[in-house]
Protein backbone atom coordinates (compact mmCIF):
# COMPACT_ATOMS: atom_id res chain seq x y z
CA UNK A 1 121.40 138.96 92.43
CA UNK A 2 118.51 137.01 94.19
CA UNK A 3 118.69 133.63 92.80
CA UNK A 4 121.32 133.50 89.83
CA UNK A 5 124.29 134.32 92.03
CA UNK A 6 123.44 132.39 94.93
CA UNK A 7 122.53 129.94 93.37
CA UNK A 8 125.67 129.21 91.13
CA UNK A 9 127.73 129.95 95.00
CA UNK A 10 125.18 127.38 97.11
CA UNK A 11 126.69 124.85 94.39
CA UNK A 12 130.39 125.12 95.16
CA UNK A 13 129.19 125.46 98.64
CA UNK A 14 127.62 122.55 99.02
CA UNK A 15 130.49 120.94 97.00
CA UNK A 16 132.98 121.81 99.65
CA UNK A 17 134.32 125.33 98.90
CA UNK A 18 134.18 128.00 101.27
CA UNK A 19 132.32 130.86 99.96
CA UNK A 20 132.06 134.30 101.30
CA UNK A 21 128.86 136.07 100.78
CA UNK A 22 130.25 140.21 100.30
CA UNK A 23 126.90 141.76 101.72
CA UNK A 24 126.09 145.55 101.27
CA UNK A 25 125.26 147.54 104.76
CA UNK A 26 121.93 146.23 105.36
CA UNK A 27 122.89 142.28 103.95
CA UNK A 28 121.07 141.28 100.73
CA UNK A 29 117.73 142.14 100.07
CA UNK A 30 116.43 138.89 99.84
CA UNK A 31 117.22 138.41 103.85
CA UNK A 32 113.97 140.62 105.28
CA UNK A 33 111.75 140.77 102.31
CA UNK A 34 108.11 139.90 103.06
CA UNK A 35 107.74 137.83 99.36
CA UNK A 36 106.66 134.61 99.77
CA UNK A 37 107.11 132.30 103.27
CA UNK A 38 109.62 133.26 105.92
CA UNK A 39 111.63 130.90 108.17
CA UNK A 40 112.24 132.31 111.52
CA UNK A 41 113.42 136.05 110.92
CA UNK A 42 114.58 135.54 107.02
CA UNK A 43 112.75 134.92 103.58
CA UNK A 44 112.66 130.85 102.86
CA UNK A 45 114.35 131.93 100.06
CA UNK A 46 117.42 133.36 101.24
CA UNK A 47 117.84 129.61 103.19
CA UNK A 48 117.39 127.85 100.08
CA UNK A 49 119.94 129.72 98.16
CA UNK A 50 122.46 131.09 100.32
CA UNK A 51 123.26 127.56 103.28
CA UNK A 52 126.81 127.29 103.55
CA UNK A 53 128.31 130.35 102.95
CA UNK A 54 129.69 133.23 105.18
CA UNK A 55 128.64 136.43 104.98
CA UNK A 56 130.64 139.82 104.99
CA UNK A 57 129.61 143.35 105.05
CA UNK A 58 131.21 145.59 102.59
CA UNK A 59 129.85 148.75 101.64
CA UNK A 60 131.67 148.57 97.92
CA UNK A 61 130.51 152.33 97.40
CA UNK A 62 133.63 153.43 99.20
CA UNK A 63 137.09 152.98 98.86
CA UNK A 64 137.54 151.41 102.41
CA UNK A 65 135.05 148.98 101.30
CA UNK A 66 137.25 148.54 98.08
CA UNK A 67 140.23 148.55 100.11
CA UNK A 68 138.80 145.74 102.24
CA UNK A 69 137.90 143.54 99.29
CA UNK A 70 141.21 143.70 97.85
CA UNK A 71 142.51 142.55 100.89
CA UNK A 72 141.10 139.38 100.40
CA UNK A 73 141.50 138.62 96.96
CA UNK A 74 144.92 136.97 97.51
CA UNK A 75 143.43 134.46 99.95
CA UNK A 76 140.88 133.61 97.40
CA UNK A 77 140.60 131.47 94.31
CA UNK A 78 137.38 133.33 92.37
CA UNK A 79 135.85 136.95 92.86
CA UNK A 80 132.24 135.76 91.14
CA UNK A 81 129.90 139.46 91.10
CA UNK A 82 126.28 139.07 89.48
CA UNK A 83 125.93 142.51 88.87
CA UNK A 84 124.76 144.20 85.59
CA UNK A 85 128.19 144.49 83.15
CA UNK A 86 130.97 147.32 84.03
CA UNK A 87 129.95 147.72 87.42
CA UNK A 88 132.77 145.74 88.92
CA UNK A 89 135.64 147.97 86.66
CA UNK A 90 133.96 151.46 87.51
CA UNK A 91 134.82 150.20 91.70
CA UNK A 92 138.13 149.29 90.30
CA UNK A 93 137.64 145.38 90.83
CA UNK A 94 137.91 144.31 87.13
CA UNK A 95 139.80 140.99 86.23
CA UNK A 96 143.23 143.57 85.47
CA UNK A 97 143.17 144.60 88.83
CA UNK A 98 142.44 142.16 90.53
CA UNK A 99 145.44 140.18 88.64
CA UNK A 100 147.52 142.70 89.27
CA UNK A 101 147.23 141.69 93.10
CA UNK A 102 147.23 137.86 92.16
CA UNK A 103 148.00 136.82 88.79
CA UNK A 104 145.85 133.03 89.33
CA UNK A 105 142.83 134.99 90.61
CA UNK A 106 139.64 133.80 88.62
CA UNK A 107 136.82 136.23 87.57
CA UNK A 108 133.09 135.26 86.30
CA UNK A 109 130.49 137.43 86.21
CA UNK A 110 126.70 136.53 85.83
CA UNK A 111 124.37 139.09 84.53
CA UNK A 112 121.40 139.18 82.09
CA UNK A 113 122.42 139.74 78.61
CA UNK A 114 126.42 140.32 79.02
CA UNK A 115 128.97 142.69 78.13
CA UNK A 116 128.77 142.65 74.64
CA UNK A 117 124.97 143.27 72.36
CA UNK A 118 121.94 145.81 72.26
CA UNK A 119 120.55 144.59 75.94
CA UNK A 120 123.70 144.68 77.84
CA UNK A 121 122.29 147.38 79.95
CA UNK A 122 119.01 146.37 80.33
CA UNK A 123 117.52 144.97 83.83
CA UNK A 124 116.82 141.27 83.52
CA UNK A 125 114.43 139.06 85.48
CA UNK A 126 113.91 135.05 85.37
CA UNK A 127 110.88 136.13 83.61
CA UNK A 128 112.02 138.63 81.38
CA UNK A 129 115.23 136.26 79.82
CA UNK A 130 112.51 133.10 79.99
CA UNK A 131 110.86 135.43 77.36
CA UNK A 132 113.18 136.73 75.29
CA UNK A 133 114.92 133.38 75.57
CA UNK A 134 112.42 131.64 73.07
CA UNK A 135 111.51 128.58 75.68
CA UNK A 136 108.60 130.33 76.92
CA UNK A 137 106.98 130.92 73.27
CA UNK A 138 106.92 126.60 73.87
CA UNK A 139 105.66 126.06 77.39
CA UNK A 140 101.73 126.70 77.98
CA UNK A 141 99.28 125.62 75.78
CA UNK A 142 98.02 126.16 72.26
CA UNK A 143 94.79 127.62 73.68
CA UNK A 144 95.45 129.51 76.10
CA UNK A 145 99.32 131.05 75.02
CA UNK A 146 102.76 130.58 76.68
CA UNK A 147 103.53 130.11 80.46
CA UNK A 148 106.71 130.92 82.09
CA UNK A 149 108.27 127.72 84.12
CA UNK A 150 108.13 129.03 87.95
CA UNK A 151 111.12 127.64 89.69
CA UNK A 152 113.41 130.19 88.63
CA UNK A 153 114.24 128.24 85.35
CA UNK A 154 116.26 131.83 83.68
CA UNK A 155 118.10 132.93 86.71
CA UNK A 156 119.08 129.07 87.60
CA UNK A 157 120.21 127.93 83.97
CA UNK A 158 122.75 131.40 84.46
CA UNK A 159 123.65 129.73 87.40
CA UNK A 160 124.54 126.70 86.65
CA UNK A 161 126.80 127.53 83.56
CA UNK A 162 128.15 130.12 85.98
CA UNK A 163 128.99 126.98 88.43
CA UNK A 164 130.95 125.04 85.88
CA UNK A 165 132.55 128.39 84.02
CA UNK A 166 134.41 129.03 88.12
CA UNK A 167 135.42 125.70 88.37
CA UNK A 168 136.55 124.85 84.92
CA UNK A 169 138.52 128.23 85.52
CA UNK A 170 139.77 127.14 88.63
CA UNK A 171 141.40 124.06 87.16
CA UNK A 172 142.86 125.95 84.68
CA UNK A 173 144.23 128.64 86.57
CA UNK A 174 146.12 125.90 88.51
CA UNK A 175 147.56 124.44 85.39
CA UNK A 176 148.36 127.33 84.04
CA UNK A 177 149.23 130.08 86.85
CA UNK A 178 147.17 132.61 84.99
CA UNK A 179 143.66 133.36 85.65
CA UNK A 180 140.97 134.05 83.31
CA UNK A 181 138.08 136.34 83.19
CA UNK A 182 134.43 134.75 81.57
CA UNK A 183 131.14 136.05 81.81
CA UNK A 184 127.89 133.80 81.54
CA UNK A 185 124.33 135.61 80.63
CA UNK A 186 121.29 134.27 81.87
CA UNK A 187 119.49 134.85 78.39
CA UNK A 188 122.48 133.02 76.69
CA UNK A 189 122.14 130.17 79.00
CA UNK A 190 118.35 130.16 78.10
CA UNK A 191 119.25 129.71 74.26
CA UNK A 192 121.28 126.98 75.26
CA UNK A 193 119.05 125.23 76.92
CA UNK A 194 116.80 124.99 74.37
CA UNK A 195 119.16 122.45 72.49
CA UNK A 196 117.39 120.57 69.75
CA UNK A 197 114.79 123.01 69.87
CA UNK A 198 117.02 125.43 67.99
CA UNK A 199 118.27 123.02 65.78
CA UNK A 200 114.86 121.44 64.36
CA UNK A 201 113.94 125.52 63.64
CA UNK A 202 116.37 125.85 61.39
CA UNK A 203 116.00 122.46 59.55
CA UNK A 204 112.67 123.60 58.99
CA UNK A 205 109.04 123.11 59.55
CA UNK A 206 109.03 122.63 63.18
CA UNK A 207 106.49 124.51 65.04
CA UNK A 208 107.13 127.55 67.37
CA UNK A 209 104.15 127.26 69.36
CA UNK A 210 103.44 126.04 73.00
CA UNK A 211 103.98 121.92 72.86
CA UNK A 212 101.38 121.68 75.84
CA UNK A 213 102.35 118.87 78.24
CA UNK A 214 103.88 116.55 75.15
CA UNK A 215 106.10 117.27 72.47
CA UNK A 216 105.31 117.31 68.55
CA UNK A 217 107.84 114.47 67.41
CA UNK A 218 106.53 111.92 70.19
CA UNK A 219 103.61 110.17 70.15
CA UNK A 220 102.26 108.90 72.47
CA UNK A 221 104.40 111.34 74.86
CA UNK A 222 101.95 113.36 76.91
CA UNK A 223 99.61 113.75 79.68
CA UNK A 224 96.40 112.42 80.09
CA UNK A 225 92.84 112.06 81.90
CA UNK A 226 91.60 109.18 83.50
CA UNK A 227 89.03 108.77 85.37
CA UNK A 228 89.91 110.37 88.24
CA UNK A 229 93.15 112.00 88.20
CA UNK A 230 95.76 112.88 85.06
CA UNK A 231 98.75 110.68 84.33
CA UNK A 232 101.67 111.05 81.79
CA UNK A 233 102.47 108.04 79.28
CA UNK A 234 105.76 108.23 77.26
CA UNK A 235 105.17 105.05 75.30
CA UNK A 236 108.38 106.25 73.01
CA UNK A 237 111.78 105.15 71.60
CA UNK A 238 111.17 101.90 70.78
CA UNK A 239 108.33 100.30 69.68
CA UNK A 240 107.64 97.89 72.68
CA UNK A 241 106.69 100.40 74.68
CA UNK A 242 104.00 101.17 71.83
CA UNK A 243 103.19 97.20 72.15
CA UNK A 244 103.52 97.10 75.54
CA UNK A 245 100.76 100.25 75.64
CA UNK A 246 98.60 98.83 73.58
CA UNK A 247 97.97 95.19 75.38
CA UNK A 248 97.88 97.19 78.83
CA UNK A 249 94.61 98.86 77.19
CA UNK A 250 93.03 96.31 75.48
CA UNK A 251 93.73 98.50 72.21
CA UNK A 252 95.58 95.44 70.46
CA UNK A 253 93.65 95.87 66.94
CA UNK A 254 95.65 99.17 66.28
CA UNK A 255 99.06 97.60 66.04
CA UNK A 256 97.69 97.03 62.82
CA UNK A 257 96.25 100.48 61.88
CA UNK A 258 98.69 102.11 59.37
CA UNK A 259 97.42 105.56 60.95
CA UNK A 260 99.85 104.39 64.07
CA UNK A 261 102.35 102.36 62.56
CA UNK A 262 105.42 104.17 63.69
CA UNK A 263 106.23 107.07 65.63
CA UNK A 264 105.93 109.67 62.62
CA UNK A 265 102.78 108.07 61.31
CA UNK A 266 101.78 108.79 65.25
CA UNK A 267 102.33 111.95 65.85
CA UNK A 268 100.81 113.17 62.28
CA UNK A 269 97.81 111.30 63.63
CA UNK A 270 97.81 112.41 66.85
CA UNK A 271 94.05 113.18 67.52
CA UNK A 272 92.72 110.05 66.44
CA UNK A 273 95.44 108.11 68.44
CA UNK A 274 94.78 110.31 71.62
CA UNK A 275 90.73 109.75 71.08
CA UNK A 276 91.13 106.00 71.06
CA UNK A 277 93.58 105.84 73.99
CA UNK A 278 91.19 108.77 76.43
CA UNK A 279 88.33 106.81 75.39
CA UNK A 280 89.84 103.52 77.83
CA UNK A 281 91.48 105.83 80.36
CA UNK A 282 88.81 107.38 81.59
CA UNK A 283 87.09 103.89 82.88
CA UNK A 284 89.39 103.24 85.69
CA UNK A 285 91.37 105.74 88.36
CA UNK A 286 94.57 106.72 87.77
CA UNK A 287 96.22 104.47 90.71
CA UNK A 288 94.83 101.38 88.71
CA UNK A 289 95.87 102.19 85.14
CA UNK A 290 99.53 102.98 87.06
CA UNK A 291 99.67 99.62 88.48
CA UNK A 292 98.58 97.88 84.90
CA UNK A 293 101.29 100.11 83.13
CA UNK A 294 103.99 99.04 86.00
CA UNK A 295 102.75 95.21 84.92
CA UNK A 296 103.06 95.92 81.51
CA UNK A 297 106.68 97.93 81.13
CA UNK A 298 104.81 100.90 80.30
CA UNK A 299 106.63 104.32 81.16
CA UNK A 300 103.97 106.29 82.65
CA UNK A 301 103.93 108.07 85.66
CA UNK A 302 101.57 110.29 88.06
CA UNK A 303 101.77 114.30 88.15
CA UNK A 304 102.87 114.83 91.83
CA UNK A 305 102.15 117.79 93.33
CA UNK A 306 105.37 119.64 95.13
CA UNK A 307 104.34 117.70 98.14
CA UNK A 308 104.11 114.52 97.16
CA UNK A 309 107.20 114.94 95.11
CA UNK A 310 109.58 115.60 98.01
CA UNK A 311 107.97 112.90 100.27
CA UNK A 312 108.28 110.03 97.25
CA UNK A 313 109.26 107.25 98.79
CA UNK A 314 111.92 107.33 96.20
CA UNK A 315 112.69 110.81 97.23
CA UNK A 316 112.84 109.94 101.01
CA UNK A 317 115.46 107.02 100.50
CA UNK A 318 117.50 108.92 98.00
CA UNK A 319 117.47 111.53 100.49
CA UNK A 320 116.70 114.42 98.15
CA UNK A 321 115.98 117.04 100.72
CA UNK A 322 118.08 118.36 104.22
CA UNK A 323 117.54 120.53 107.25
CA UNK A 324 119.73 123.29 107.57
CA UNK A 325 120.05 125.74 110.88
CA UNK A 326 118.74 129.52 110.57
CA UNK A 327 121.26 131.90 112.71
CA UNK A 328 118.56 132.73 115.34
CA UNK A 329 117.08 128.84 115.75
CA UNK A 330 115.24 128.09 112.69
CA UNK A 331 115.58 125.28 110.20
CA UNK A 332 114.67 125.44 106.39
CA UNK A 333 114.11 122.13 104.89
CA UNK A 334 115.75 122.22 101.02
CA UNK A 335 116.95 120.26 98.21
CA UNK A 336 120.14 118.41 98.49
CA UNK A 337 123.18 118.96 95.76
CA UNK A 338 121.94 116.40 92.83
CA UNK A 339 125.81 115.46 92.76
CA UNK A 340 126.42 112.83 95.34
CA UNK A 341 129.63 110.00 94.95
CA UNK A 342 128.80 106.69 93.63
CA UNK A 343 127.30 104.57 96.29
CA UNK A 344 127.42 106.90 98.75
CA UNK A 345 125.17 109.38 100.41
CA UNK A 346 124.64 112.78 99.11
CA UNK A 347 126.59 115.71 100.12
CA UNK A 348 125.05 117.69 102.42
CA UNK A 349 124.77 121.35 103.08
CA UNK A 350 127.92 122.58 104.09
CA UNK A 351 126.66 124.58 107.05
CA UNK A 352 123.26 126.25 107.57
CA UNK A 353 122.27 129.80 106.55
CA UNK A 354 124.88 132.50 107.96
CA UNK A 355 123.23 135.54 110.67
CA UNK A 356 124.76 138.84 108.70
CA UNK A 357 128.80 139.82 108.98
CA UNK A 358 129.88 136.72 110.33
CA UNK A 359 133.18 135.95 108.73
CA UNK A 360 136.34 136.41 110.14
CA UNK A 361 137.88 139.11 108.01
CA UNK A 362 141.14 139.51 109.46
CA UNK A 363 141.76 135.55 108.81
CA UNK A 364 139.93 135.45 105.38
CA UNK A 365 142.51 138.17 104.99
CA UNK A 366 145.48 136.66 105.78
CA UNK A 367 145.51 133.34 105.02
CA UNK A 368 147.63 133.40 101.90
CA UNK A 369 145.27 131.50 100.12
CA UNK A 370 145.78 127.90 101.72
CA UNK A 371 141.94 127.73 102.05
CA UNK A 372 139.67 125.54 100.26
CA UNK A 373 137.99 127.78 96.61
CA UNK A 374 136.93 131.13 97.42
């Protein structure tokens, strides 16, 4: 409801769709809450999550609010809820009845755990699916346990699967004339993430512990001290990189050392190889050692702060982040759609963040669906 949903919308937003925010008496939550910064008379968060959309007031817990939302639903292309499952068939806006008033209409729902399984009903949190979802048992540390990734990383997987589950459905719906109902849960999303993770468990012997800031099959592939500031090598996939490492430290005479002669001879050796490689680090500042790995074809890289990140000079000529207008004369600065047409500039927020009950429900009602995806 606070990031998963609005999240998975702001993408078709920002991809052109027009989206209609349904917003209980009140609006959202998220709009006044005191967590975190506020832009002008809204939480930054609402801005970052809910630019281009409209926003409609229904009060769902009646029938006239029912009533209302039906009226739409032939104008539209998807009715997308994020609440927990069976909540949208006990107000009588199921996929069946909605069909019934427009047999293409699209349905996805985004909750925690899904329909179907032992946790269906249970409230879910980022951090709560992060947990159960088995990533967080591998973030963090060996010494001091497991650490939840901050930016939302459960409610924004959910949303992105949810993104491609409305417009796969869309396309099909066209190509059919029958739409579809699918459901996407934020924990399942979290399994799926974890990829190769999953499959190295069950091939065995593969450690389900926190992989700190490298990874237990790559070496070297981790961050490091110098001596000033940390920096991450990935001297990894090919051996050149291990070369090329190795002649930008002076460190030549271990090419030869059988303890590091391939990548799996590396990582089983991985605190003598770290030792050896800490012990040159640390005489020069990280801005020097960057420049000597940039010489040398070395991947490496700083550890940029949020700041520094979004005012990379990379960043700024990609033009990664855009200003969008608040309803009462504010402007949030957020990230751009990471989608953007081949030697082109990216797409841009569709419109800024919408002031509460703003759309035009008599049109939205009546259009006969010739707008762009609802």
């Amino acid at each position: 409801m606070f990031v998963a949903g609005p999240f998975a919308t702001a993408i078709l937003a920002d991809l052109g769709a027009e989206v209609v925010k349904i917003e209980p008496p009140g609006g959202d939550p998220v709009r006044a809450n005191r967590i975190g910064p506020q832009i002008g008379a809204m939480n930054a968060q609402f801005h970052t999550f809910n630019r281009g959309k409209a926003s409609l007031v229904l009060d769902l817990k009646t029938e006239t609010g029912c009533d209302a939302f039906r009226r739409l639903v032939p104008g539209a292309d998807i009715v997308f809820d994020n609440f927990r499952p069976g909540v949208m068939a006990r107000l009588g806006l199921d996929h069946a009845a909605l069909a019934a008033l427009k047999p293409e209409i699209v349905a996805v729902s985004l909750s925690a755990f899904g329909a179907k399984g032992p946790w269906a009903k249970r409230p879910g949190y980022d951090l709560v699916v992060q947990a159960l979802g088995g990533g967080m048992s591998l973030t963090g540390h060996p010494e001091t346990g497991p650490a939840h990734i901050p930016f939302h990383l459960g409610d924004t997987a959910g949303g992105l699967y949810a993104a491609i589950a409305m417009l796969s459905a869309v396309l099909e719906a066209r190509r059919t004339g029958h739409g579809r109902a699918f459901e996407v849960s934020m924990l399942d999303a979290q399994l799926a993430l974890l990829g190769d993770e999953v499959t190295n468990h069950f091939a065995g012997d593969w450690p389900g512990e926190p992989h700190g800031a490298g990874h237990p099959a790559l070496a070297p592939y981790s961050a490091y001290p110098t001596a000033d500031h940390p920096l991450v090598i990935a001297a990894v996939g090919t051996e050149v990189f291990w070369h090329n490492l190795l002649g930008a430290l002076g460190l030549e005479t271990l090419a030869d050392d059988a303890r590091f002669a391939d990548n799996a001879a590396r990582s089983a050796n991985r605190a003598a190889m770290d030792a050896a490689i800490v012990a040159v680090l640390q005489r020069k500042p990280r801005a020097a050692w960057l420049d000597i790995f940039q010489a040398a074809d070395v991947p490496a890289a700083p550890i940029l702060s949020i700041s520094e990140a979004v005012t990379s000079p990379h960043a700024e000529a990609r033009g990664l982040i855009a200003t969008v207008p608040g309803p009462d004369g504010s402007e949030a600065r957020v990230p751009v759609l990471p989608i953007r047409p081949l030697e082109a500039a990216p797409f841009p927020p569709s419109s800024g963040t919408p002031a509460l009950d703003t759309a035009e429900h008599d049109r939205l009602a009546d259009d006969g669906g010739d707008s762009p995806t609802r």
